[in-house]
C-alpha atoms as a PDB file:
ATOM      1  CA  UNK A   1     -30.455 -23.838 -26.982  1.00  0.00           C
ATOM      2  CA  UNK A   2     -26.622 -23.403 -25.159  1.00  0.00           C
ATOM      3  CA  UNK A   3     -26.733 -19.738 -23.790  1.00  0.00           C
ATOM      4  CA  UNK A   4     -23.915 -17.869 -24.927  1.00  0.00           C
ATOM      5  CA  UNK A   5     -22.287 -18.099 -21.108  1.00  0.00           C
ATOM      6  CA  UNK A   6     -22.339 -21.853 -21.560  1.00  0.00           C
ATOM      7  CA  UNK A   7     -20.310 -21.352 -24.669  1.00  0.00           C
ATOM      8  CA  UNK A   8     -17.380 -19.614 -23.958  1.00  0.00           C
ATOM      9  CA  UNK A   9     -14.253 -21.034 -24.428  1.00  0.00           C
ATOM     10  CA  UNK A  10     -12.380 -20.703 -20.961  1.00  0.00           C
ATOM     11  CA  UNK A  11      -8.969 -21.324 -21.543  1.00  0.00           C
ATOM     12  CA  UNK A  12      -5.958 -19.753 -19.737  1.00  0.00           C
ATOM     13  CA  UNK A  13      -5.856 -16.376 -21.287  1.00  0.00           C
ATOM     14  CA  UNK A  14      -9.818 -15.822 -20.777  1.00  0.00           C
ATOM     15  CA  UNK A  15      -9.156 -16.785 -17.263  1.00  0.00           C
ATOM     16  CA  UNK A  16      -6.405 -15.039 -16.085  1.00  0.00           C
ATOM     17  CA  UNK A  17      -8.445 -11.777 -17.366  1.00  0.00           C
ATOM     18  CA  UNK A  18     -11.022 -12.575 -16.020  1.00  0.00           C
ATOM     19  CA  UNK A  19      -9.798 -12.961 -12.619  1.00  0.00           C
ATOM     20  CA  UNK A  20      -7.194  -9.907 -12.986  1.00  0.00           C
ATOM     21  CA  UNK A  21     -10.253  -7.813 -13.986  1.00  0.00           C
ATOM     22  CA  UNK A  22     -11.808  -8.805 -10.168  1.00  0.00           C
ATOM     23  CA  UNK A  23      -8.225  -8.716  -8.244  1.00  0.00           C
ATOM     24  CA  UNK A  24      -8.330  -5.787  -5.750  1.00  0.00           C
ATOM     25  CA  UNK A  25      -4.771  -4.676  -4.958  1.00  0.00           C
ATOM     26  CA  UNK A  26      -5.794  -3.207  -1.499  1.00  0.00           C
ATOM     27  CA  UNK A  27      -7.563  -6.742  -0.503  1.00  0.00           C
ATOM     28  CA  UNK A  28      -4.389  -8.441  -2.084  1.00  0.00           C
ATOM     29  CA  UNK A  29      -2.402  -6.674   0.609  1.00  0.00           C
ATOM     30  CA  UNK A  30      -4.735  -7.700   3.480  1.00  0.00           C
ATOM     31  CA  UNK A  31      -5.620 -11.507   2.311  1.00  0.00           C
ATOM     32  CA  UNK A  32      -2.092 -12.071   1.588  1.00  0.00           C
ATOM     33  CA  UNK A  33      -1.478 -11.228   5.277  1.00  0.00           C
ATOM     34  CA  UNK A  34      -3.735 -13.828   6.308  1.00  0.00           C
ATOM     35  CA  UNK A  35      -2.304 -17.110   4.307  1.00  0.00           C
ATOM     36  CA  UNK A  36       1.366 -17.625   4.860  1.00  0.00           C
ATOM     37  CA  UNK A  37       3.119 -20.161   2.924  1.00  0.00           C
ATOM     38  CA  UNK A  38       0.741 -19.918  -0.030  1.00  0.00           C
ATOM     39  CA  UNK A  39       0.927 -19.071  -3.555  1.00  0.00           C
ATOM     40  CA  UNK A  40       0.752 -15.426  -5.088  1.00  0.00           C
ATOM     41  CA  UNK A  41      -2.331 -13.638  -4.594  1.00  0.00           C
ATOM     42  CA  UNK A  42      -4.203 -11.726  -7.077  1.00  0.00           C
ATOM     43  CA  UNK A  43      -6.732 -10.289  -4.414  1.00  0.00           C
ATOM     44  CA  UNK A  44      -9.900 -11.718  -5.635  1.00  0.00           C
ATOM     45  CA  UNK A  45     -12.797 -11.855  -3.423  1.00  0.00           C
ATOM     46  CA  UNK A  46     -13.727 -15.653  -2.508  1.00  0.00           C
ATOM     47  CA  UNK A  47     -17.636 -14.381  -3.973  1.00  0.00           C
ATOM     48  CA  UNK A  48     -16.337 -13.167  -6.574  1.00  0.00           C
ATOM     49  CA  UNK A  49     -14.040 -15.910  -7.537  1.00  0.00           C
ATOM     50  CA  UNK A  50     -17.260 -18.618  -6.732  1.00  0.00           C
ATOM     51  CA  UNK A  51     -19.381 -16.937  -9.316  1.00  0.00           C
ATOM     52  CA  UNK A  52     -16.701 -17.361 -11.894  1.00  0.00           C
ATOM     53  CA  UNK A  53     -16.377 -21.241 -10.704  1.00  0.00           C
ATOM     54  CA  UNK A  54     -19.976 -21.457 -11.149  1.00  0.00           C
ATOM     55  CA  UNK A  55     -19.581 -20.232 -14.570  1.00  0.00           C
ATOM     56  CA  UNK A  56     -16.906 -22.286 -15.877  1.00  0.00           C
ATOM     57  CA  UNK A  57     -18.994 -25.654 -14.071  1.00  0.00           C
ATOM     58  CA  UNK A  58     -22.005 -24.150 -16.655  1.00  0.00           C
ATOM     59  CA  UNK A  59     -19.616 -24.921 -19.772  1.00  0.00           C
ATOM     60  CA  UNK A  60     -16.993 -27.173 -20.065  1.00  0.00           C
ATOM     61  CA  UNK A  61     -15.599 -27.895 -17.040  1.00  0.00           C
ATOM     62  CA  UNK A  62     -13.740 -30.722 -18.534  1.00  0.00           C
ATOM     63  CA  UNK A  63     -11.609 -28.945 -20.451  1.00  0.00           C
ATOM     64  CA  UNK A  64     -10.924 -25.707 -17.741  1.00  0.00           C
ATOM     65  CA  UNK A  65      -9.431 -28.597 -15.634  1.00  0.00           C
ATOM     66  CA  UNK A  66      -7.088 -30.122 -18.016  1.00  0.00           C
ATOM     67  CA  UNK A  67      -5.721 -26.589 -17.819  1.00  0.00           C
ATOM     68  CA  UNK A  68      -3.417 -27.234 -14.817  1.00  0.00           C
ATOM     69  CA  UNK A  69      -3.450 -23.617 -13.840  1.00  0.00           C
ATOM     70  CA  UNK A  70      -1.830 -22.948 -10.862  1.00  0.00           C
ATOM     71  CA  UNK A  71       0.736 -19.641 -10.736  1.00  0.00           C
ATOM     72  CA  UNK A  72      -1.261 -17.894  -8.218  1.00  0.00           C
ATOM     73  CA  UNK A  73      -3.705 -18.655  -4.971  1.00  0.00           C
ATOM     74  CA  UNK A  74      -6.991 -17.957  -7.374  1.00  0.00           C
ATOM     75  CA  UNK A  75      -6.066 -20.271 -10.423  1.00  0.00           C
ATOM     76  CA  UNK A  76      -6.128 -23.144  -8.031  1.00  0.00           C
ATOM     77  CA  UNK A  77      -8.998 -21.939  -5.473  1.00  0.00           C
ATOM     78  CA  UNK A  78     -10.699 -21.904  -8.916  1.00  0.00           C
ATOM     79  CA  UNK A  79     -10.121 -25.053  -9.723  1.00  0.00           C
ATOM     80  CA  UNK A  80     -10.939 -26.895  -6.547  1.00  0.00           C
ATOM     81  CA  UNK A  81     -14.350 -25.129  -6.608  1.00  0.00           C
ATOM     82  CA  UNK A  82     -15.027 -26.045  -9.671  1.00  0.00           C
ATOM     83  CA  UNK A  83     -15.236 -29.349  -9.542  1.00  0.00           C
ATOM     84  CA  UNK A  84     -17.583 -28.874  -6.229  1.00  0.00           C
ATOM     85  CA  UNK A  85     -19.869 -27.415  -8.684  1.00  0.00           C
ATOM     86  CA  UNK A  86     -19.278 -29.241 -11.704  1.00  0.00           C
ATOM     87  CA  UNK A  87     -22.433 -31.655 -12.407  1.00  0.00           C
ATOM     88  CA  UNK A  88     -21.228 -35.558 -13.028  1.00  0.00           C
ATOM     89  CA  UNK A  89     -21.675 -39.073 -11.211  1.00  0.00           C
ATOM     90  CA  UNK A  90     -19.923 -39.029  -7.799  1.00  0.00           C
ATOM     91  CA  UNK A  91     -16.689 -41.618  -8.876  1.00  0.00           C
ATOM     92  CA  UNK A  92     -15.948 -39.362 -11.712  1.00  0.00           C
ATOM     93  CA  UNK A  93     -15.808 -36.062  -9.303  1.00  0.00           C
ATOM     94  CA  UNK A  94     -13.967 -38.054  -6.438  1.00  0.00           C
ATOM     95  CA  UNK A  95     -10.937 -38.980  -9.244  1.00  0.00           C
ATOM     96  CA  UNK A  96     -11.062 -34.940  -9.703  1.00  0.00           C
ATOM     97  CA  UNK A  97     -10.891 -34.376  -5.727  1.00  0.00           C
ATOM     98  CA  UNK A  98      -8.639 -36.795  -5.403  1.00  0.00           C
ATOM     99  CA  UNK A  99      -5.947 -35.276  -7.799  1.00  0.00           C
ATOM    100  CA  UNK A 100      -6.745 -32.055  -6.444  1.00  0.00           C
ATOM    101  CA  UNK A 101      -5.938 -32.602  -2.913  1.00  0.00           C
ATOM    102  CA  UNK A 102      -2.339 -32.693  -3.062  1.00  0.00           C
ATOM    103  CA  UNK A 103      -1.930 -29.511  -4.260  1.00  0.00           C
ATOM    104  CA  UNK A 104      -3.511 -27.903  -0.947  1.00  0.00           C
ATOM    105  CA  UNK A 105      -0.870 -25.969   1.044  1.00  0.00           C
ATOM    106  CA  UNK A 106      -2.848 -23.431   3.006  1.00  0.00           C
ATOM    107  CA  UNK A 107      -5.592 -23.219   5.127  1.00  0.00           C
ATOM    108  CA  UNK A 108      -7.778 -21.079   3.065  1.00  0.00           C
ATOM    109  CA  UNK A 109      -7.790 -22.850   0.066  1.00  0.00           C
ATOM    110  CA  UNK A 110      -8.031 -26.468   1.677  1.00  0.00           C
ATOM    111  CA  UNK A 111     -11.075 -24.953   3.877  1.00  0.00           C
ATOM    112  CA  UNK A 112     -12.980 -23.326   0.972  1.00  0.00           C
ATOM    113  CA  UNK A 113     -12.448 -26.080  -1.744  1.00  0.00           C
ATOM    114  CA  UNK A 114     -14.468 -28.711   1.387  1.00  0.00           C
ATOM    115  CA  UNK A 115     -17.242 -26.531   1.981  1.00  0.00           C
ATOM    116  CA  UNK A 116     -17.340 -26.418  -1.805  1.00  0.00           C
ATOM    117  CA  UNK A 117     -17.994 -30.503  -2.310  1.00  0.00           C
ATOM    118  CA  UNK A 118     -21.511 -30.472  -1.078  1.00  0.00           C
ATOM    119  CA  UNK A 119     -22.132 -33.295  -3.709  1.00  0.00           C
ATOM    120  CA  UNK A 120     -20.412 -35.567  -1.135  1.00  0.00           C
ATOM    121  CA  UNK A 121     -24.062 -35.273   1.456  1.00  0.00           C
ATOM    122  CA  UNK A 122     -25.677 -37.377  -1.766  1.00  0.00           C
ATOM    123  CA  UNK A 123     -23.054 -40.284  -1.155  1.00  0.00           C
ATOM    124  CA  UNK A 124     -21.807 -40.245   2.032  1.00  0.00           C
ATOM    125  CA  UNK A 125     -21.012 -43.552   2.796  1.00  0.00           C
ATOM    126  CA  UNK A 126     -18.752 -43.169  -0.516  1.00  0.00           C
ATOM    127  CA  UNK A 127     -17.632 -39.998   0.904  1.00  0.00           C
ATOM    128  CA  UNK A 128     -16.484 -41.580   4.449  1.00  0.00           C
ATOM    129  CA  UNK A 129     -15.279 -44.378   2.794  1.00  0.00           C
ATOM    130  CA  UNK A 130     -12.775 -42.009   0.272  1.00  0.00           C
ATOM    131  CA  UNK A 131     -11.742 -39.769   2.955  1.00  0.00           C
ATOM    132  CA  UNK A 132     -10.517 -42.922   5.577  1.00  0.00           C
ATOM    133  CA  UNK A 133      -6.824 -42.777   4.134  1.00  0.00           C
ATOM    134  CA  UNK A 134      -6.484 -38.757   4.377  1.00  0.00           C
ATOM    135  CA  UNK A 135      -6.716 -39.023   8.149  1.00  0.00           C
ATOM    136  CA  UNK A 136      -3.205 -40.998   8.331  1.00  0.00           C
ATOM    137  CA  UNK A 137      -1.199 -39.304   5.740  1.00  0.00           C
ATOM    138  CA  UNK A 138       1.865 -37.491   6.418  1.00  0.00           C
ATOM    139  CA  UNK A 139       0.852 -34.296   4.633  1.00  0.00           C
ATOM    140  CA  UNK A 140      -0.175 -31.637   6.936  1.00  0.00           C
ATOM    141  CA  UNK A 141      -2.768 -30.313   4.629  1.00  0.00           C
ATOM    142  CA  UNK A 142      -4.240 -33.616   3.630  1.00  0.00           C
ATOM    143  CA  UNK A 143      -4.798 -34.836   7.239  1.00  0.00           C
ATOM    144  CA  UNK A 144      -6.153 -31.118   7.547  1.00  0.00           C
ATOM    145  CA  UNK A 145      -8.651 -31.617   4.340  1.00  0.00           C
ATOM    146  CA  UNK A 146      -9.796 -35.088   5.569  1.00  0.00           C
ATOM    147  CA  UNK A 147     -11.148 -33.246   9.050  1.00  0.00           C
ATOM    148  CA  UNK A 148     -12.258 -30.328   7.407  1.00  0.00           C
ATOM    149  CA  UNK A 149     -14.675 -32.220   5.620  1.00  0.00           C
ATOM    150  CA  UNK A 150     -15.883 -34.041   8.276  1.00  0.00           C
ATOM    151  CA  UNK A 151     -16.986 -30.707  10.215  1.00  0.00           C
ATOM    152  CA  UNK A 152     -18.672 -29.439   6.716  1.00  0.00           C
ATOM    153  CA  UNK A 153     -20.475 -32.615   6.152  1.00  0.00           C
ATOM    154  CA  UNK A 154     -19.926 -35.537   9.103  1.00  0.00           C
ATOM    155  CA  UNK A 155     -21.010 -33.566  12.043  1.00  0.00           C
ATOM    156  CA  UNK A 156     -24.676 -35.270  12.508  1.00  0.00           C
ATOM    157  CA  UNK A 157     -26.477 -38.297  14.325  1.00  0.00           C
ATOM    158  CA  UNK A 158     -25.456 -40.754  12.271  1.00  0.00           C
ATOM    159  CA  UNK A 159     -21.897 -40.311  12.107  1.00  0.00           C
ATOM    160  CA  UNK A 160     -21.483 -38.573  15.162  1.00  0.00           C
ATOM    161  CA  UNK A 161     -19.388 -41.377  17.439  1.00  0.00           C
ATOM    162  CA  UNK A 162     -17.268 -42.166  14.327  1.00  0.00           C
ATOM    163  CA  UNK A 163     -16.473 -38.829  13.637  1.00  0.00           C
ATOM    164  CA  UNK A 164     -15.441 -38.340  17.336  1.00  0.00           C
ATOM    165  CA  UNK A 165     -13.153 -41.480  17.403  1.00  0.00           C
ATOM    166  CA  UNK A 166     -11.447 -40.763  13.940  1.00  0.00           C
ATOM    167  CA  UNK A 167     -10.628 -36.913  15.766  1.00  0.00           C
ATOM    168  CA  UNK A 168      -9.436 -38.816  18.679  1.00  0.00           C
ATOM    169  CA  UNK A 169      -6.566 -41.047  16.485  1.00  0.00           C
ATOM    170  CA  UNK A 170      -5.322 -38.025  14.445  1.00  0.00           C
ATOM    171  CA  UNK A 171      -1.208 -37.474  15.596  1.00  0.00           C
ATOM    172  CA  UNK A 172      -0.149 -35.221  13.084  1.00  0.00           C
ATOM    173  CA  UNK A 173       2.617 -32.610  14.824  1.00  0.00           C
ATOM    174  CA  UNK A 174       1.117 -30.353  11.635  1.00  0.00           C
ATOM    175  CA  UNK A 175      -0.277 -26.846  12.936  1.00  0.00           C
ATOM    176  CA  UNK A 176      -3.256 -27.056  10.631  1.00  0.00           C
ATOM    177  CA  UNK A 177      -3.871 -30.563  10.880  1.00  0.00           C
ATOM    178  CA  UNK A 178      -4.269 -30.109  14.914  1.00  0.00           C
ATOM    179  CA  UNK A 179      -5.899 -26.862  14.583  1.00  0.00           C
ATOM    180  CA  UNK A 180      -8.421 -28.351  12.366  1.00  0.00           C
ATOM    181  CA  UNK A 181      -9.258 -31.139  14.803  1.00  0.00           C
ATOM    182  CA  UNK A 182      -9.637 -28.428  17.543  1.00  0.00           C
ATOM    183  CA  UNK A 183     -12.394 -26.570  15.452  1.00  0.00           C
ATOM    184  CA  UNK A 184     -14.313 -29.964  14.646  1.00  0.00           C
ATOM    185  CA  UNK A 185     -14.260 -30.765  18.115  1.00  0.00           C
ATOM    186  CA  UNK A 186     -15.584 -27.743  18.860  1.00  0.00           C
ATOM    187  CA  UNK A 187     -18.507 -27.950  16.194  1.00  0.00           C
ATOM    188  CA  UNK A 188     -19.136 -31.470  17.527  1.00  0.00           C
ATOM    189  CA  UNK A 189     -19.981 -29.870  20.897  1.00  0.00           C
ATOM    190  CA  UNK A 190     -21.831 -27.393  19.510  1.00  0.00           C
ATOM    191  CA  UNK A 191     -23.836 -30.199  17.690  1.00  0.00           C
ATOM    192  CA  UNK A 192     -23.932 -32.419  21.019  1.00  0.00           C
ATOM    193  CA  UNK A 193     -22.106 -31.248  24.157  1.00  0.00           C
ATOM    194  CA  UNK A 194     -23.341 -34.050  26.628  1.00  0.00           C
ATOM    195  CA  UNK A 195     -21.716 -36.612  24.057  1.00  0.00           C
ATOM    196  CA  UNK A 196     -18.409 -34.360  23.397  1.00  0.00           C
ATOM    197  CA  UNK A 197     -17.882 -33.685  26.938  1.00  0.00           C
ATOM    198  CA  UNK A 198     -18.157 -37.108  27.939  1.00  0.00           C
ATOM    199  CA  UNK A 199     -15.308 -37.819  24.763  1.00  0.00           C
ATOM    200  CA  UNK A 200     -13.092 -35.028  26.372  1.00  0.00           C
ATOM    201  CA  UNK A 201     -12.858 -36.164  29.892  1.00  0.00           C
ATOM    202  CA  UNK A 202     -11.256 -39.536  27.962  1.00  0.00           C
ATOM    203  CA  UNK A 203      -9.844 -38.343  25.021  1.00  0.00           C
ATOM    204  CA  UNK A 204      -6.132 -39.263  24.157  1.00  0.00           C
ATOM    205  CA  UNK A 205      -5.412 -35.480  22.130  1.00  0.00           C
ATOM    206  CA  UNK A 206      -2.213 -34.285  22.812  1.00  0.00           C
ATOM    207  CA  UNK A 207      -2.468 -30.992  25.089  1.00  0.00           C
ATOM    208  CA  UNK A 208      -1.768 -28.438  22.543  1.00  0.00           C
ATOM    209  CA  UNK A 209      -5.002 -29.773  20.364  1.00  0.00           C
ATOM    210  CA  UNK A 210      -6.989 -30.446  23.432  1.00  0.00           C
ATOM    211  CA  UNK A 211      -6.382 -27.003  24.766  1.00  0.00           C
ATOM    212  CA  UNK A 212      -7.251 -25.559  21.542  1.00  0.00           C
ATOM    213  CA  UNK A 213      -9.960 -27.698  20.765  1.00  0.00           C
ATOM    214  CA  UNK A 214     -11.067 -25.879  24.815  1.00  0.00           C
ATOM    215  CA  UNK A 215     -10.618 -22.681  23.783  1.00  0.00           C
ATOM    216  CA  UNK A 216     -12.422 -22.512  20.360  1.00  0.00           C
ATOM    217  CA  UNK A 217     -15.113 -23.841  22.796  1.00  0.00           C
ATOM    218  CA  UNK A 218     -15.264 -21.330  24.781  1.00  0.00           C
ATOM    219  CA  UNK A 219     -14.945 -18.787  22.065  1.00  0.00           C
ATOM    220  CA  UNK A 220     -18.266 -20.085  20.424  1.00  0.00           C
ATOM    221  CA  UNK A 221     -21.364 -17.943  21.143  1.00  0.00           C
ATOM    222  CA  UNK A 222     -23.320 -21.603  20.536  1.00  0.00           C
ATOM    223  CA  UNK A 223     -21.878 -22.891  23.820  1.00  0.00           C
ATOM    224  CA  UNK A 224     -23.782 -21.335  27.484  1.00  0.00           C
ATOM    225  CA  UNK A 225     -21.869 -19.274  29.621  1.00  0.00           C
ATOM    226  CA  UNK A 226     -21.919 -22.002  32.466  1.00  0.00           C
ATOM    227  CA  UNK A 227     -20.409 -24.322  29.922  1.00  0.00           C
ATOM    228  CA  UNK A 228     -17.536 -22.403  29.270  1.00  0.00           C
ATOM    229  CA  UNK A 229     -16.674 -22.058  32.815  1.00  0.00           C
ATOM    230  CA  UNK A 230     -16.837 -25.970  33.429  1.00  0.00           C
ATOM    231  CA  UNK A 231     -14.727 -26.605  29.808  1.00  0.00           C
ATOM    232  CA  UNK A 232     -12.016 -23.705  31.160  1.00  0.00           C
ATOM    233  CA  UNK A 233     -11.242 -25.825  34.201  1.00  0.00           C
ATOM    234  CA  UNK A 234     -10.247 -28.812  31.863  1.00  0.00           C
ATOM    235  CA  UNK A 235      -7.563 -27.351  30.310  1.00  0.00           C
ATOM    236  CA  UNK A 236      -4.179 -29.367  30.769  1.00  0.00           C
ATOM    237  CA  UNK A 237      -1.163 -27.604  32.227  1.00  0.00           C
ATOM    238  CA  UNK A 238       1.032 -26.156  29.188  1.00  0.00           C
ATOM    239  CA  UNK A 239       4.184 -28.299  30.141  1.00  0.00           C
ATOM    240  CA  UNK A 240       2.511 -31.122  28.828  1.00  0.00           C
ATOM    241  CA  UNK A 241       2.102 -29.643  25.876  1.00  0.00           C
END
């Protein structure tokens, strides 16, 4: 027997109260501080809004999606996460990433919607495989989404060198996009720092993304003390930058 939550009809009136009955104006006010260039923000909580995702994945999903709801930060959030938690065969949920991507334009949502597609660890040669063309795009936040998911799901043994030379042929001028390859570097040293140090002393990164990549490094409470010290002293001077 379908439990009653598995029943209800979500369509865009039963969402948009739903997620204006968990906005919280003084949380609105800080989170929209935090994600320039985004859409308007109801101030939901991102717990809050991945139970309701969970929810909606419990009925039918389908049908939520076909919605196209998008006026505010939360309608897509919800969306992306979603169809991370949606149930179905792999090809069917990589069509739904796939026409999902391109409506990333900030960091939070492209960042949260990754860590959300934990499906992709099942099939990741499938995974690597879909993800290959995001790393040359020309969108900032698609080259950004393409290394995002490689720190949430890539960074282990058996992908480790091909993770490291797919970070080293990224070129997008994006913000994001090189921030995002300075934080993967920096959980790839976490993960290995004999193999990522020998990759920085030959890496081709521009010096604003090496730099960073350095100083996210050296922010990491992962990485020893006499580490830091050795990684400060590779910095490249700033007028190369």
């Amino acid at each position: 027997m379908r439990c009653a939550e598995e029943s209800v009809h979500w369509d865009r009136k039963t969402v948009q109260r739903a997620l204006l009955e968990m906005a919280e104006p003084d949380y609105q006010t800080f989170a929209s501080g935090l994600i320039p260039g985004g859409k308007p923000m109801l101030g939901v909580r991102l717990p809050a809004l991945r139970s309701l995702a969970k929810r909606i994945a419990r009925s039918d999903w389908r049908a939520f999606l076909s919605l196209q709801m998008d006026e505010s930060f939360e309608e897509t959030l919800l969306r992306g996460m979603v169809i991370g938690y949606a149930k179905a065969d792999a090809g069917e949920l990589f069509v739904h990433v796939a026409h999902f991507v391109p409506e990333i334009n900030d960091w939070s949502t492209c960042d949260s919607f990754c860590n959300t597609l934990k499906f992709v660890r099942k099939v990741p040669e499938q995974a690597w495989d879909f993800l290959q063309p995001y790393f040359s795009s020309e969108r900032e936040f698609e080259v950004r989404f393409g290394v995002v998911m490689l720190l949430d799901h890539f960074i282990q043994e058996a992908y480790f060198d091909r993770v490291l030379d797919i970070l080293d042929r990224i070129q997008h001028p994006g913000y994001y996009a090189q921030m995002a390859v300075a934080w993967a570097l920096a959980e790839c040293y976490a993960h290995d720092p004999q193999q990522t140090m020998g990759y920085l002393k030959e890496s081709r990164l521009d010096a604003f993304t090496f730099n960073k990549a350095i100083q996210k490094m050296t922010e990491s409470f992962r990485v020893p003390a006499a580490d830091k010290e050795r990684l400060r002293a590779m910095r490249r001077p700033k007028e190369t930058e």
